[in-house]
N, C-alpha and C. Protein backbone atom coordinates (compact mmCIF):
# COMPACT_ATOMS: atom_id res chain seq x y z
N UNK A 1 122.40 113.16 98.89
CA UNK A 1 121.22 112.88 98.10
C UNK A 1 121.46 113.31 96.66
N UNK A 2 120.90 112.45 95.81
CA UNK A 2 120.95 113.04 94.21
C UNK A 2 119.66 114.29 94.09
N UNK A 3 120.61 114.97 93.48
CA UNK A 3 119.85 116.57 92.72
C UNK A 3 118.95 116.00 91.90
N UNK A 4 117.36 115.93 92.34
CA UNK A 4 116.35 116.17 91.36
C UNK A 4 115.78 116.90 91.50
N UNK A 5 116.33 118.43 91.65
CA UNK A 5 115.77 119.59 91.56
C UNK A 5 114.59 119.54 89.96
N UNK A 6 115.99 119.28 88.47
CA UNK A 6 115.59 119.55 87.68
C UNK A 6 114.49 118.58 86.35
N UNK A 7 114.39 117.28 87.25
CA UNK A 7 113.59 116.21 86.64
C UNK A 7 111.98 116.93 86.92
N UNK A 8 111.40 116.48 85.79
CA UNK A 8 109.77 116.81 85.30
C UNK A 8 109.12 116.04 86.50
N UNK A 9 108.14 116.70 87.32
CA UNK A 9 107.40 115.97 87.71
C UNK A 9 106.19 115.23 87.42
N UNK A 10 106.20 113.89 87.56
CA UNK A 10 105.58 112.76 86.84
C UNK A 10 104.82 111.76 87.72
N UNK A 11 103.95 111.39 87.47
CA UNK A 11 102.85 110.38 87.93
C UNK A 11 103.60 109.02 88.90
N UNK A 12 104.36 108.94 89.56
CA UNK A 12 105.03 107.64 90.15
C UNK A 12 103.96 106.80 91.01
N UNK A 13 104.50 105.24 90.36
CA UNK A 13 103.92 104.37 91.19
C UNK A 13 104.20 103.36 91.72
N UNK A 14 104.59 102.94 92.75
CA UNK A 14 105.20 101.71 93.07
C UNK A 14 104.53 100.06 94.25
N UNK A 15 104.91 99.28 93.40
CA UNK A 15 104.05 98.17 94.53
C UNK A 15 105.22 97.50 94.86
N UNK A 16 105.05 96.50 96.12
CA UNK A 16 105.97 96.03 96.74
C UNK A 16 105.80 95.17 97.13
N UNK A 17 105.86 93.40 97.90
CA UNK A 17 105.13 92.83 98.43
C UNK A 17 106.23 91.85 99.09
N UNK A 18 106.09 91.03 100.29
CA UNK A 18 106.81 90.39 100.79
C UNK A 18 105.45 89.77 101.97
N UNK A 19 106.40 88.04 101.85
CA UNK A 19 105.51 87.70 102.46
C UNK A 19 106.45 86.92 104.07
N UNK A 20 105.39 86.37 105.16
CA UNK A 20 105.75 86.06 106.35
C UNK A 20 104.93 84.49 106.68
N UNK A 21 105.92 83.66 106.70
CA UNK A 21 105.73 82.45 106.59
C UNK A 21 105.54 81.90 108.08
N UNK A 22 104.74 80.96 108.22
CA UNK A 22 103.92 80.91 109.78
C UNK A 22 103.13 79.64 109.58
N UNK A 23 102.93 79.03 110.76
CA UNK A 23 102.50 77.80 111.21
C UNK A 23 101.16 77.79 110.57
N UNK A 24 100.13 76.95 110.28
CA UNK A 24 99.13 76.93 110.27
C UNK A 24 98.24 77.59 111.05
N UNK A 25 98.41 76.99 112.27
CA UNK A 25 97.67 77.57 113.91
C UNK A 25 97.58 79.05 114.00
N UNK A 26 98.69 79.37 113.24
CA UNK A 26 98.67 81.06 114.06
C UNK A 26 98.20 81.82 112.65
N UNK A 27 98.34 81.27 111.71
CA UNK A 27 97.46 82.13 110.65
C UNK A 27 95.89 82.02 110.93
N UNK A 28 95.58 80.84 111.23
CA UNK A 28 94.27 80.72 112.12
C UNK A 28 93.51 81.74 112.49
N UNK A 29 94.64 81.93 113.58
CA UNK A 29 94.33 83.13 114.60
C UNK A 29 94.53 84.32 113.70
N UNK A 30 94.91 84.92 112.59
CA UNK A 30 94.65 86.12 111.70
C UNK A 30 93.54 85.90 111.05
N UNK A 31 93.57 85.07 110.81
CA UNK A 31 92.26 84.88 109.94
C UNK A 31 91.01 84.91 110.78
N UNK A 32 90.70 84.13 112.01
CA UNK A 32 89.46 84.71 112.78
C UNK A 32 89.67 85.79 113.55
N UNK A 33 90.84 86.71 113.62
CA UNK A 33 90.61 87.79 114.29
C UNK A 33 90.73 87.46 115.80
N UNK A 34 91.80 86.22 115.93
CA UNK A 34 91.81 86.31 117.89
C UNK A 34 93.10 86.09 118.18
N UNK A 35 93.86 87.00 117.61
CA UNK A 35 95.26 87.34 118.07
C UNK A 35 95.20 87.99 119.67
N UNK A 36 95.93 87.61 120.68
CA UNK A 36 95.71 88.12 121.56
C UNK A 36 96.64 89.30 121.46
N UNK A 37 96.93 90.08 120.93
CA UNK A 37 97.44 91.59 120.77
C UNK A 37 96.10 92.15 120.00
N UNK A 38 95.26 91.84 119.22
CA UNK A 38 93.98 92.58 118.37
C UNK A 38 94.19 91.81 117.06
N UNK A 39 93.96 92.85 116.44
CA UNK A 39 93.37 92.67 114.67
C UNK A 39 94.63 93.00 114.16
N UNK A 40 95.82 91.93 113.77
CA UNK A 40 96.74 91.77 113.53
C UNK A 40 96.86 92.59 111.46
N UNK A 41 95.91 92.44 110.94
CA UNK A 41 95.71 93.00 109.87
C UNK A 41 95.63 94.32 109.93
N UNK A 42 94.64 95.21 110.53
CA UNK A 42 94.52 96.16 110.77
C UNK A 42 95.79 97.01 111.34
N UNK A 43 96.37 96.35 112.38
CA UNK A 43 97.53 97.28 112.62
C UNK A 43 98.82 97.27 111.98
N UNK A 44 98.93 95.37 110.91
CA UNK A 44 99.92 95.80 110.46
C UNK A 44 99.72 96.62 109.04
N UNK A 45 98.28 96.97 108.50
CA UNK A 45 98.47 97.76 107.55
C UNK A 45 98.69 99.72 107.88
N UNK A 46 98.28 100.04 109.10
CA UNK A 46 98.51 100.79 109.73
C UNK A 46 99.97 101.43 109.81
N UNK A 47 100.66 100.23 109.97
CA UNK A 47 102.43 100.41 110.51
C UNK A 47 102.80 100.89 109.08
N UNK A 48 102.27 100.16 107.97
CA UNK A 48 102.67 99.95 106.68
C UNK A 48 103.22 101.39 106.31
N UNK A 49 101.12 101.99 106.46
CA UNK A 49 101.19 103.50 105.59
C UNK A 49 102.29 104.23 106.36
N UNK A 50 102.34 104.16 108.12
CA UNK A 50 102.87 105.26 108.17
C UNK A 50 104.54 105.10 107.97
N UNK A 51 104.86 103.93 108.10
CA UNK A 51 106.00 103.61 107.33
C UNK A 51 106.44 104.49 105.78
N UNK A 52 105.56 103.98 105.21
CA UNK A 52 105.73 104.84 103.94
C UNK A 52 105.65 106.24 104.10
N UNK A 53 105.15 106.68 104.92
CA UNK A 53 105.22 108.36 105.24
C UNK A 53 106.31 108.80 105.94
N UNK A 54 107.19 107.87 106.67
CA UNK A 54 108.12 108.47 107.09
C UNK A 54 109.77 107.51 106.24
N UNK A 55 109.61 107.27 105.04
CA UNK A 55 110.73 106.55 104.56
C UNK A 55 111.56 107.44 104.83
N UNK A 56 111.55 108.49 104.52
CA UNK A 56 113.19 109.55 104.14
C UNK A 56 113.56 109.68 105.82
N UNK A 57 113.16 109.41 106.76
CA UNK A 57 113.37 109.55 107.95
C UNK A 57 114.18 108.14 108.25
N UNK A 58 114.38 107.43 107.82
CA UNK A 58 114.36 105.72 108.13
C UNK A 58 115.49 105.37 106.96
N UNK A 59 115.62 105.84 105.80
CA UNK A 59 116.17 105.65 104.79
C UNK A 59 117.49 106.74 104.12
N UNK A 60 118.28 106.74 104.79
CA UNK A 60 119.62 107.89 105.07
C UNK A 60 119.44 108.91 103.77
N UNK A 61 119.09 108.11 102.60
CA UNK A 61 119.87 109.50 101.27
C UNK A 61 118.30 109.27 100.39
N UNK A 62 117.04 109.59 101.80
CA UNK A 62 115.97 108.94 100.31
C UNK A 62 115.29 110.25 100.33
N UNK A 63 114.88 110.73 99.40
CA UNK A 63 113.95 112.25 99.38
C UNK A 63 112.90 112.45 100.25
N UNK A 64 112.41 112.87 100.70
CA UNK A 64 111.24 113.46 101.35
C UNK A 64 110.20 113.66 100.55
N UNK A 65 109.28 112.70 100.54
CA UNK A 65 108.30 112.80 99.22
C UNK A 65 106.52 113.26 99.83
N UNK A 66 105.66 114.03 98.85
CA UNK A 66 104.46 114.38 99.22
C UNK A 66 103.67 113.04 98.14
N UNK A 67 103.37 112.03 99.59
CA UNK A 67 102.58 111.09 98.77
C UNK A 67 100.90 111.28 98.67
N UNK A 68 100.57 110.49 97.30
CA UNK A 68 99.49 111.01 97.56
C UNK A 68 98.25 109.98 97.86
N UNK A 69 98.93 108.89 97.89
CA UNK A 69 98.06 107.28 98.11
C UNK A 69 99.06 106.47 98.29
N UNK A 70 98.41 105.48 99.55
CA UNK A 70 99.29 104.52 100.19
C UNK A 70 98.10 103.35 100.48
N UNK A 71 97.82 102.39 99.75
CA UNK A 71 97.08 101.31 99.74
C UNK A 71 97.94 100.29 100.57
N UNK A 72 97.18 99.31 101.33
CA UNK A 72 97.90 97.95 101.54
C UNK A 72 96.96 97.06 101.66
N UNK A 73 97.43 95.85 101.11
CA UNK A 73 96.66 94.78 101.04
C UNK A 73 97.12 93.49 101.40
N UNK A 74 96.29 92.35 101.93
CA UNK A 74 97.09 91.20 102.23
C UNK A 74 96.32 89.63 101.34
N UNK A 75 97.49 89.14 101.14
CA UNK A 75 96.55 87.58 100.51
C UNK A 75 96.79 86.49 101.65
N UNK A 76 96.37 86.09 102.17
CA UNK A 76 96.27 84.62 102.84
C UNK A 76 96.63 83.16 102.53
N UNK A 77 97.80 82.91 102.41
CA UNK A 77 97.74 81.54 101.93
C UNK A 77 97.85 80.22 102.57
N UNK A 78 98.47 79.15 102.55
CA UNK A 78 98.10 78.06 103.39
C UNK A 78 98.81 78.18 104.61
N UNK A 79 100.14 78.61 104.53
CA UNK A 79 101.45 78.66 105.62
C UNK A 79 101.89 80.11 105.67
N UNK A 80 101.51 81.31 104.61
CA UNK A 80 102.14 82.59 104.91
C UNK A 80 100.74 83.63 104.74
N UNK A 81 101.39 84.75 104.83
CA UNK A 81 100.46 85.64 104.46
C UNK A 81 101.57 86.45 103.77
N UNK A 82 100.59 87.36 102.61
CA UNK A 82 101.64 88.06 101.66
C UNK A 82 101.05 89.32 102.20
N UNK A 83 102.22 90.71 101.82
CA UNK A 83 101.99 92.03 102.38
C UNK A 83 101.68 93.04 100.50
N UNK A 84 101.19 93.59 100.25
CA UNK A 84 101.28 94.11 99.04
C UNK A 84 100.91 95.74 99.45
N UNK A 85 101.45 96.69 98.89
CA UNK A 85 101.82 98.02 99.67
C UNK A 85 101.86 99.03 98.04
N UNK A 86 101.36 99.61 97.78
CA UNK A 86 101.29 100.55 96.44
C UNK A 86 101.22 101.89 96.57
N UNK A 87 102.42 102.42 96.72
CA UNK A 87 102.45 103.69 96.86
C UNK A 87 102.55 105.37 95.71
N UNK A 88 101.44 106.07 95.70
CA UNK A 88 101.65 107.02 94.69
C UNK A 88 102.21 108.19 94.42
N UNK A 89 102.80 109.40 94.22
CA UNK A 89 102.78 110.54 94.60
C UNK A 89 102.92 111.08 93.17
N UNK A 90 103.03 112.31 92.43
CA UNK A 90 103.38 113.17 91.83
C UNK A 90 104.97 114.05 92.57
N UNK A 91 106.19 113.50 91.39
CA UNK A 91 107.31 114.31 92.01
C UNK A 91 108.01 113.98 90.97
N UNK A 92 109.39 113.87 91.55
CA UNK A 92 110.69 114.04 90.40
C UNK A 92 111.15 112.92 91.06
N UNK A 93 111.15 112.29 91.53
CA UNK A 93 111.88 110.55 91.48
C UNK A 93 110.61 110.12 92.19
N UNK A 94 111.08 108.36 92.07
CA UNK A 94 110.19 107.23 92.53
C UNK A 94 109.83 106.91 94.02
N UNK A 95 108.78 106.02 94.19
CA UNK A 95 108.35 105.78 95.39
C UNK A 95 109.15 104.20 95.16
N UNK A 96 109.69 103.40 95.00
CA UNK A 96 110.06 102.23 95.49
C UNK A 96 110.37 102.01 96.88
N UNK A 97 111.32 102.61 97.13
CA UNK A 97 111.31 102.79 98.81
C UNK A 97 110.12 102.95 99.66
N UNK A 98 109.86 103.70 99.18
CA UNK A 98 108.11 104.12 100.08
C UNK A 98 107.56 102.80 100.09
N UNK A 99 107.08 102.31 98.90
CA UNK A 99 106.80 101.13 99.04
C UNK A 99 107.35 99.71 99.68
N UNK A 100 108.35 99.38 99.46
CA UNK A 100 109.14 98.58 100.13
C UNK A 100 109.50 98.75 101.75
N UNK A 101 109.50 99.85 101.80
CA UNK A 101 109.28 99.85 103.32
C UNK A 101 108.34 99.89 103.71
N UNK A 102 107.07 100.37 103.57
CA UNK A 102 105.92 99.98 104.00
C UNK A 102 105.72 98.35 103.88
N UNK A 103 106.20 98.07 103.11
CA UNK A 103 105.92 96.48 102.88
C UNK A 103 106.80 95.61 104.04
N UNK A 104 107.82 95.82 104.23
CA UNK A 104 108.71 95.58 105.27
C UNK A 104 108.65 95.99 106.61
N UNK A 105 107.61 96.81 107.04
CA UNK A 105 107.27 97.42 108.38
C UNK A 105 106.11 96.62 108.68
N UNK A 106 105.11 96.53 107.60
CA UNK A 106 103.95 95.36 107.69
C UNK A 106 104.15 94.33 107.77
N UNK A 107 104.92 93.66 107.74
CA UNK A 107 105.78 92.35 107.60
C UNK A 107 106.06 92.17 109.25
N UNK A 108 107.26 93.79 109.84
CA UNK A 108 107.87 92.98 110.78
C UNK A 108 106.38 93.45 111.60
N UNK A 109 105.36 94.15 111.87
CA UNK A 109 104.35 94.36 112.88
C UNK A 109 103.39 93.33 112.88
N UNK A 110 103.48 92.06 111.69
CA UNK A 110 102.80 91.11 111.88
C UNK A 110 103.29 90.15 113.11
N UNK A 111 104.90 90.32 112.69
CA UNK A 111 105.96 89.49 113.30
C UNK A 111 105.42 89.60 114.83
N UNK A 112 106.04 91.09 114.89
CA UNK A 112 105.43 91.49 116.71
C UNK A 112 104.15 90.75 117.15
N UNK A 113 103.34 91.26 116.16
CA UNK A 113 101.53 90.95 116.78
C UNK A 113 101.28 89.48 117.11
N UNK A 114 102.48 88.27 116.42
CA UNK A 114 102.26 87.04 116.82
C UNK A 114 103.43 86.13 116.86
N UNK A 115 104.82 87.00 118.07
CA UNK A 115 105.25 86.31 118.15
C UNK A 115 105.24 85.62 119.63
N UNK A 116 104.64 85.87 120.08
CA UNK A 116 104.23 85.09 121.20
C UNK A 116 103.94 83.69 121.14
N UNK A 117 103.25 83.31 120.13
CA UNK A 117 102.68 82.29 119.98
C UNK A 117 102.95 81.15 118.27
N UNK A 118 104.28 82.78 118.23
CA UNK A 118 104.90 81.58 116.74
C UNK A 118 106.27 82.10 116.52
N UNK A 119 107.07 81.75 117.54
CA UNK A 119 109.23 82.45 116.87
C UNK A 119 109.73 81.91 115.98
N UNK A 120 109.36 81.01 115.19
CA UNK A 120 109.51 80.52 114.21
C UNK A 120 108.71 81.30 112.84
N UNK A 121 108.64 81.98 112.80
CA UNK A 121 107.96 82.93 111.71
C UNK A 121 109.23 83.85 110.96
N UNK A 122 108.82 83.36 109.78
CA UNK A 122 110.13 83.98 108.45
C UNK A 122 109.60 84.78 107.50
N UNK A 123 110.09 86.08 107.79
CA UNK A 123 109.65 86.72 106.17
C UNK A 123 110.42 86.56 105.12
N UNK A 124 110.12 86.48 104.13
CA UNK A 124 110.55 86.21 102.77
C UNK A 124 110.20 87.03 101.75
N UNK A 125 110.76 86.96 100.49
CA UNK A 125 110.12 87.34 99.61
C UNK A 125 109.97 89.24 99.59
N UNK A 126 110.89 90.00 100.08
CA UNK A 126 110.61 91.17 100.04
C UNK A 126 111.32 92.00 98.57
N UNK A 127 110.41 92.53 97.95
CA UNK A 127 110.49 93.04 96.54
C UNK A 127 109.84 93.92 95.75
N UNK A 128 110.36 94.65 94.72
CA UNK A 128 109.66 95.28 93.93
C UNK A 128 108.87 94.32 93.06
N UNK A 129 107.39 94.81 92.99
CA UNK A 129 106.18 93.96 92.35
C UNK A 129 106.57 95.02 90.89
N UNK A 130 106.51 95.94 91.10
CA UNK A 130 106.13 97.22 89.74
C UNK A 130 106.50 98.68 89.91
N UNK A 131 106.83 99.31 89.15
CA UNK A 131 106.79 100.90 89.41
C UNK A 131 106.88 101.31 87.56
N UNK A 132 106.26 102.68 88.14
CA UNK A 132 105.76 103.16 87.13
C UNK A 132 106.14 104.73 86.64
N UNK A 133 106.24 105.61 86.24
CA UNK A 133 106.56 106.70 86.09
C UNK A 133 107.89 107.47 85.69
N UNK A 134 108.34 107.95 85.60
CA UNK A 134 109.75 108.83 85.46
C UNK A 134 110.68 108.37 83.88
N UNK A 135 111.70 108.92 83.84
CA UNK A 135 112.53 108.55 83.26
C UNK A 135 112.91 107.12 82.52
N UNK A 136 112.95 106.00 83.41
CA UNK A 136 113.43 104.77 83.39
C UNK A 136 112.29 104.10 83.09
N UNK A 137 111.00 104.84 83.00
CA UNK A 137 109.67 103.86 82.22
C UNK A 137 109.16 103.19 83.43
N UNK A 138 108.54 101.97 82.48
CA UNK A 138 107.96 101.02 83.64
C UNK A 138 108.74 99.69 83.99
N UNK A 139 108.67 99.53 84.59
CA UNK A 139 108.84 97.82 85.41
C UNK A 139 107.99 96.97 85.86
N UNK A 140 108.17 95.74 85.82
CA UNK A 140 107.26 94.84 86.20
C UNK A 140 107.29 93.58 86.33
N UNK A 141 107.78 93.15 87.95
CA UNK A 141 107.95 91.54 87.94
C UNK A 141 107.21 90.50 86.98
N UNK A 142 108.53 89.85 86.94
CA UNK A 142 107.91 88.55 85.69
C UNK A 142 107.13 87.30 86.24
């Protein structure tokens, strides 16, 4: 792991988003809520946070971070649904990871929650949206 014993601790923020591309029919079924596993939203934002709480466990050389907000959100579109995951903490390096894996755990627990009824389902699109804080400034997809 890199020594950031001695970096200032600073306001970090990171968003992430990736989306999971799917039949019409079975976004359907997210959208009225009759997934036959449950509330396919609900648990995959669930998987998300605690994803993000356990990155350094999951992620070989990533710090062990005290986060202090883990939002997730989803957009709906005609054929996918998008995952968006914003993670905060106060420390000495970034949450990108945090985020991105939460975004990527929500992704594959959608996968689970409906693949019964769709194996043809592709995630795509997994990425840094933004981060904010430290050293290296800000970022921000174009």
């Amino acid at each position: 792991m890199v020594d950031v014993g001695e970096k200032p601790s600073t306001h970090r923020v990171a968003v992430a988003s990736g989306r999971i591309r799917m039949r019409p029919a079975t976004l359907r079924l997210v959208k009225r809520g009759t997934a036959t596993k449950g509330d396919v939203l609900g648990v995959a934002r669930l998987a998300a946070i605690q994803a993000a709480k356990r990155t350094a466990d999951l992620i070989p050389l990533a710090h062990p971070l005290a986060l202090t907000r883990v939002a997730v959100d989803f957009a709906l579109e005609k054929a996918a649904l998008r995952v968006f995951a914003r993670v905060e903490c106060r420390g000495p390096t970034g949450v990108e990871m945090e985020a991105l894996t939460a975004a990527a755990a929500g992704l594959l627990t959608v996968y689970d929650m409906l693949k019964a009824v769709d194996r043809g389902m592709t995630l795509t699109d997994l990425r840094l949206e933004e981060k904010s804080g430290g050293r290296s400034g800000t970022y921000r997809r174009r």
